[in-house]
N, C-alpha and C. Protein backbone atom coordinates (compact mmCIF):
# COMPACT_ATOMS: atom_id res chain seq x y z
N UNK A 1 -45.42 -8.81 -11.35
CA UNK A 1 -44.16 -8.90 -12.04
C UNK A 1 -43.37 -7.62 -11.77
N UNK A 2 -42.21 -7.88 -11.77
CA UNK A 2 -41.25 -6.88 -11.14
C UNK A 2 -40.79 -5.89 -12.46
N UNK A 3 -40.67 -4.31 -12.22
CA UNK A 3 -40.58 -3.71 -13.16
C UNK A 3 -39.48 -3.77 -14.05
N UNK A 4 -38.33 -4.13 -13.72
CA UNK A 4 -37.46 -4.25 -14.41
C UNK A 4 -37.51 -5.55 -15.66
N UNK A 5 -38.53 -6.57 -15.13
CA UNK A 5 -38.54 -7.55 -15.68
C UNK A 5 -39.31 -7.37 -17.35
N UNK A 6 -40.51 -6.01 -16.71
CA UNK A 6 -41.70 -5.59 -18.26
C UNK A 6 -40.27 -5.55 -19.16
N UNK A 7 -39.98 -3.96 -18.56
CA UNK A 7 -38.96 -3.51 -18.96
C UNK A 7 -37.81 -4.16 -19.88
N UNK A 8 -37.50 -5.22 -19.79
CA UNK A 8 -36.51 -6.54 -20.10
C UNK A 8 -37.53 -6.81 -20.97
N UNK A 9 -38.06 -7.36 -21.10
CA UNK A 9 -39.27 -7.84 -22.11
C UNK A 9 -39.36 -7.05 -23.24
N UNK A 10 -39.81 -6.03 -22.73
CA UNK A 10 -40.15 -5.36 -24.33
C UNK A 10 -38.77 -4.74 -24.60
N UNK A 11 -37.87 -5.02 -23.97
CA UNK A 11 -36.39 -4.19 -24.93
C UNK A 11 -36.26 -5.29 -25.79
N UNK A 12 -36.43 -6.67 -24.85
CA UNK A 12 -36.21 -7.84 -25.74
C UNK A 12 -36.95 -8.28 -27.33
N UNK A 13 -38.36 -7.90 -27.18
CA UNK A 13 -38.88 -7.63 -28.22
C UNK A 13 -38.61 -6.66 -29.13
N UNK A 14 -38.26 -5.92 -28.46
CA UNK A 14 -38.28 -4.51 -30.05
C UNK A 14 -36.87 -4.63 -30.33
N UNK A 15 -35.58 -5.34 -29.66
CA UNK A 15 -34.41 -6.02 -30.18
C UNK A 15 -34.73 -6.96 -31.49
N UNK A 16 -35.35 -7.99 -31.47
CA UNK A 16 -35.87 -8.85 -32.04
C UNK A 16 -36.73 -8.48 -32.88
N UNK A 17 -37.34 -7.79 -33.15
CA UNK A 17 -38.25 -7.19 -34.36
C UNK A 17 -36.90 -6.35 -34.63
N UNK A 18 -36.55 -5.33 -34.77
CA UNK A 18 -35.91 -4.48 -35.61
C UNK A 18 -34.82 -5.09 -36.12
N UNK A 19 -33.77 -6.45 -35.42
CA UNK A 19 -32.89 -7.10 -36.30
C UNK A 19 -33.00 -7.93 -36.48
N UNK A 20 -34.01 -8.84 -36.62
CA UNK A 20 -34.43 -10.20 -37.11
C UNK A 20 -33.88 -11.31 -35.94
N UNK A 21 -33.61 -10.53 -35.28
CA UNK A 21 -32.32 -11.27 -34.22
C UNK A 21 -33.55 -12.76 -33.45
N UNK A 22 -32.80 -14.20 -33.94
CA UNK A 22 -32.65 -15.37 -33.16
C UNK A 22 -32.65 -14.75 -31.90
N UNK A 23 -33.37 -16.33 -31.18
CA UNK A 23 -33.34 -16.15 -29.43
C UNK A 23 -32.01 -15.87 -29.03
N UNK A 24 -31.01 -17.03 -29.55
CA UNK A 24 -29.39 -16.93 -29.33
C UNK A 24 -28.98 -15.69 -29.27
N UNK A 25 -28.97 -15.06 -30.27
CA UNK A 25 -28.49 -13.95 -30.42
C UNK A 25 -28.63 -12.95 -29.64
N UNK A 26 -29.75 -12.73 -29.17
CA UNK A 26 -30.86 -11.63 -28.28
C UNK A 26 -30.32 -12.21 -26.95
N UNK A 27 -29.98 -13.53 -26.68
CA UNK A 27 -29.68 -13.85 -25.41
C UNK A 27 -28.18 -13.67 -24.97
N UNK A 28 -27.75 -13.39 -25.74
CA UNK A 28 -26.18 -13.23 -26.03
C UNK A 28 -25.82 -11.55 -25.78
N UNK A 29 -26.83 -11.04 -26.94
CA UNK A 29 -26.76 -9.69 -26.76
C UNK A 29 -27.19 -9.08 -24.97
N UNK A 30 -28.23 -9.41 -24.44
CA UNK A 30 -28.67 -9.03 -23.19
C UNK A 30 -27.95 -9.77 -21.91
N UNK A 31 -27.88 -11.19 -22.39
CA UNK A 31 -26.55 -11.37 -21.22
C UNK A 31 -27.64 -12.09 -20.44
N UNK A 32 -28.37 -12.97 -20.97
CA UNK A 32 -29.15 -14.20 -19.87
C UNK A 32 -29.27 -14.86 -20.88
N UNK A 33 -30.42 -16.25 -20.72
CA UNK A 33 -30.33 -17.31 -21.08
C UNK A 33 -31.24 -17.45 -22.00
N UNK A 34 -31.16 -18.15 -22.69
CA UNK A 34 -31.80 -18.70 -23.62
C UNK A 34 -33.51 -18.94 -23.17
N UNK A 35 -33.23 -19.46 -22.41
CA UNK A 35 -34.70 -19.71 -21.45
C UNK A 35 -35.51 -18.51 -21.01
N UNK A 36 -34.62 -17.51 -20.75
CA UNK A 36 -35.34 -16.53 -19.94
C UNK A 36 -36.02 -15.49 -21.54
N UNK A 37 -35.27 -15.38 -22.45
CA UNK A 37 -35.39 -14.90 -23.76
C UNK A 37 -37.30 -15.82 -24.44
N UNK A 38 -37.17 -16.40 -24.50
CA UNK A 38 -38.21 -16.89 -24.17
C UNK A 38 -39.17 -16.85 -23.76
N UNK A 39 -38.71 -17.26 -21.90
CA UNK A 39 -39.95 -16.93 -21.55
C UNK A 39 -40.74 -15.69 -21.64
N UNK A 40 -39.70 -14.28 -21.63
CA UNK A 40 -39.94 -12.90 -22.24
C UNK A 40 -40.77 -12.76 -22.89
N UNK A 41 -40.49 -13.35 -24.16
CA UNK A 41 -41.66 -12.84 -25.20
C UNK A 41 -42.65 -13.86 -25.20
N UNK A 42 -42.81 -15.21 -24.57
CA UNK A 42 -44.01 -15.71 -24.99
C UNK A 42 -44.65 -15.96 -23.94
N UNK A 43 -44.75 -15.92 -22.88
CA UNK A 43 -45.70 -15.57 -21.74
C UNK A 43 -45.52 -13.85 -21.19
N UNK A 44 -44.61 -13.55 -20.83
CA UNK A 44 -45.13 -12.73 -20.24
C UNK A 44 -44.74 -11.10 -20.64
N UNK A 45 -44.45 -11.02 -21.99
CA UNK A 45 -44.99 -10.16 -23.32
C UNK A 45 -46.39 -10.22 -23.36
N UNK A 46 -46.94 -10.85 -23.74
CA UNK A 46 -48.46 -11.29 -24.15
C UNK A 46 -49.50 -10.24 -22.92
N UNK A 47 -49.29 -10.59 -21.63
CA UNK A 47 -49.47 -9.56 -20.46
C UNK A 47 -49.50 -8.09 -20.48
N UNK A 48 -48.09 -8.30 -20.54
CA UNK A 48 -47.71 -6.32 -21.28
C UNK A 48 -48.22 -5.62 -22.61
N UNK A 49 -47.87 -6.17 -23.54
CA UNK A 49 -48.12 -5.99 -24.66
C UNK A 49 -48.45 -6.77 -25.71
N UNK A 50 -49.96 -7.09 -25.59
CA UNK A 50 -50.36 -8.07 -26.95
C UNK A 50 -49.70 -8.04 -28.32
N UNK A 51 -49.92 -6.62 -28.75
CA UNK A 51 -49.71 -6.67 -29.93
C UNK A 51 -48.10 -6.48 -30.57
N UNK A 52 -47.01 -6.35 -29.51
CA UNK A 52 -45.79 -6.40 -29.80
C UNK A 52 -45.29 -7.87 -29.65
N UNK A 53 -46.11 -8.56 -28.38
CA UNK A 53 -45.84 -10.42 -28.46
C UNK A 53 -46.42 -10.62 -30.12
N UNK A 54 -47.60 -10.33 -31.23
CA UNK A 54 -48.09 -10.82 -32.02
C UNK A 54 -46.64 -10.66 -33.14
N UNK A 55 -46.29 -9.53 -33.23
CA UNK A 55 -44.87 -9.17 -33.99
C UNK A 55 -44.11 -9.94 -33.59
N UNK A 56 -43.49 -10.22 -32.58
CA UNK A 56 -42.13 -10.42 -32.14
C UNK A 56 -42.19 -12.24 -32.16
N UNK A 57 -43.50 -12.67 -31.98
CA UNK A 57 -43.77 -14.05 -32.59
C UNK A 57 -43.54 -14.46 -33.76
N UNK A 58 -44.14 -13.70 -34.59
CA UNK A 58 -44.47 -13.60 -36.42
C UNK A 58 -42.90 -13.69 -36.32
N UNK A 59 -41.97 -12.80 -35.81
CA UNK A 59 -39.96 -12.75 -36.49
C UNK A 59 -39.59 -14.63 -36.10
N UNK A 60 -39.78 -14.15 -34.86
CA UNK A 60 -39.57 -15.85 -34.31
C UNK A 60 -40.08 -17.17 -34.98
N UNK A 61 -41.15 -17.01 -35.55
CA UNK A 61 -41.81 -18.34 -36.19
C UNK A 61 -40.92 -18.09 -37.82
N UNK A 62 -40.46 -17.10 -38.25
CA UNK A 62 -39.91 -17.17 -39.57
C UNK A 62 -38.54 -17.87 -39.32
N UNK A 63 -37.80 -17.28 -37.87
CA UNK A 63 -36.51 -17.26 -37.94
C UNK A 63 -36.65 -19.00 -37.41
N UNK A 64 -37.82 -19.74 -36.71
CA UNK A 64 -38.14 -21.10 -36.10
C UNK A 64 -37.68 -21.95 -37.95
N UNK A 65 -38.49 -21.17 -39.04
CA UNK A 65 -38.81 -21.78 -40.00
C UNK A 65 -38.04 -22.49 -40.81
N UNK A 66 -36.36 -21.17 -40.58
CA UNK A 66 -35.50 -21.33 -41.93
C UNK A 66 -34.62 -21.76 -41.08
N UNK A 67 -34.26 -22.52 -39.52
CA UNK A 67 -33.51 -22.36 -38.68
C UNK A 67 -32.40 -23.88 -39.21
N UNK A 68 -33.16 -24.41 -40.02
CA UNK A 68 -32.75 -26.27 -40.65
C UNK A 68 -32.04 -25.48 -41.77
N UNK A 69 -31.91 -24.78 -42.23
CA UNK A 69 -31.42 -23.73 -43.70
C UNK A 69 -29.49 -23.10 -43.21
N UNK A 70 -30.41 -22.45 -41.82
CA UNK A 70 -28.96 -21.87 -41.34
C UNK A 70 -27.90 -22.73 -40.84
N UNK A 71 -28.45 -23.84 -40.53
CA UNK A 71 -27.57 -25.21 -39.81
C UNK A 71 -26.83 -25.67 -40.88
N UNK A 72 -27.26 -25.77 -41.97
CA UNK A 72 -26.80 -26.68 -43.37
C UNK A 72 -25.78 -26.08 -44.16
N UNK A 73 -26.10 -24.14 -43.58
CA UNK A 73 -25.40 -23.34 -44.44
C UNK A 73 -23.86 -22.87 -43.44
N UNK A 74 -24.09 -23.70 -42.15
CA UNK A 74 -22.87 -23.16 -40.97
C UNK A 74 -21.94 -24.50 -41.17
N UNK A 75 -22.79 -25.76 -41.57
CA UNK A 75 -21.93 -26.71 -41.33
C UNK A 75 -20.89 -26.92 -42.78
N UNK A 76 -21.60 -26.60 -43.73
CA UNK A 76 -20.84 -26.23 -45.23
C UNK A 76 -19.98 -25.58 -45.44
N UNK A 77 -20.21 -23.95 -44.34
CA UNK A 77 -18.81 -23.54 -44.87
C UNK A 77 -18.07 -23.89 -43.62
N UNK A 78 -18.26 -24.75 -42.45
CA UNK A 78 -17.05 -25.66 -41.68
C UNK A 78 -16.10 -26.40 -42.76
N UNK A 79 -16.81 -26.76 -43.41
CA UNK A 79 -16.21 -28.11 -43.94
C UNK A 79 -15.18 -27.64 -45.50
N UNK A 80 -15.91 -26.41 -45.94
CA UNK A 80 -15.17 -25.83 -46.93
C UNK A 80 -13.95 -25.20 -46.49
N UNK A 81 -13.72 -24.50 -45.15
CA UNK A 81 -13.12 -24.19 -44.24
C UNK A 81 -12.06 -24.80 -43.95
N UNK A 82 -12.22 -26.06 -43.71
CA UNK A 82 -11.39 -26.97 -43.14
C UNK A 82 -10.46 -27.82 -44.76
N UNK A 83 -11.14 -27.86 -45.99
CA UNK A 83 -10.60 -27.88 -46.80
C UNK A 83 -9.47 -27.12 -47.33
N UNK A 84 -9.97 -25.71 -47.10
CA UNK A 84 -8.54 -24.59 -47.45
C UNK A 84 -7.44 -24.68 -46.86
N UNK A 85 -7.75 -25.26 -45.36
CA UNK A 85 -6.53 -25.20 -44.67
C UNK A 85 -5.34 -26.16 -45.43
């Protein structure tokens, strides 16, 4: 694996642990894809650094958890939104 790529990885992780930060977000912030955010931390994190993939999983499976919560709470204030107008 190419060095820039570790490198990318664990910025991507310790992004994602310190702001709770969604894949979206992290993929947005770094400027690739959704996919590649991903594949980062869950294959080939695990390689580099076990125990920062075990963290940076644990944020991800919370933020996986409440992700039906944040949808319900984006489409509500659309619609409250669209009422004021």
């Amino acid at each position: 694996m190419k060095d820039y790529i570790e490198e990318r990885a664990v910025e991507i992780a310790n992004y994602i642990i310190e702001n709770s930060a969604t894949v979206r977000q992290t993929a947005k912030r770094f400027g690739v894809s959704k996919s590649t955010v991903h594949k980062d931390v869950t294959e080939r994190l695990i390689q580099i650094n076990p125990g920062l993939a075990g963290r940076t999983r644990a944020v991800l499976d919370v933020n996986k958890s409440e992700r039906h919560i944040r949808g319900g709470m984006a489409t509500r204030e659309k619609y409250l939104h669209r009422r004021a107008i």
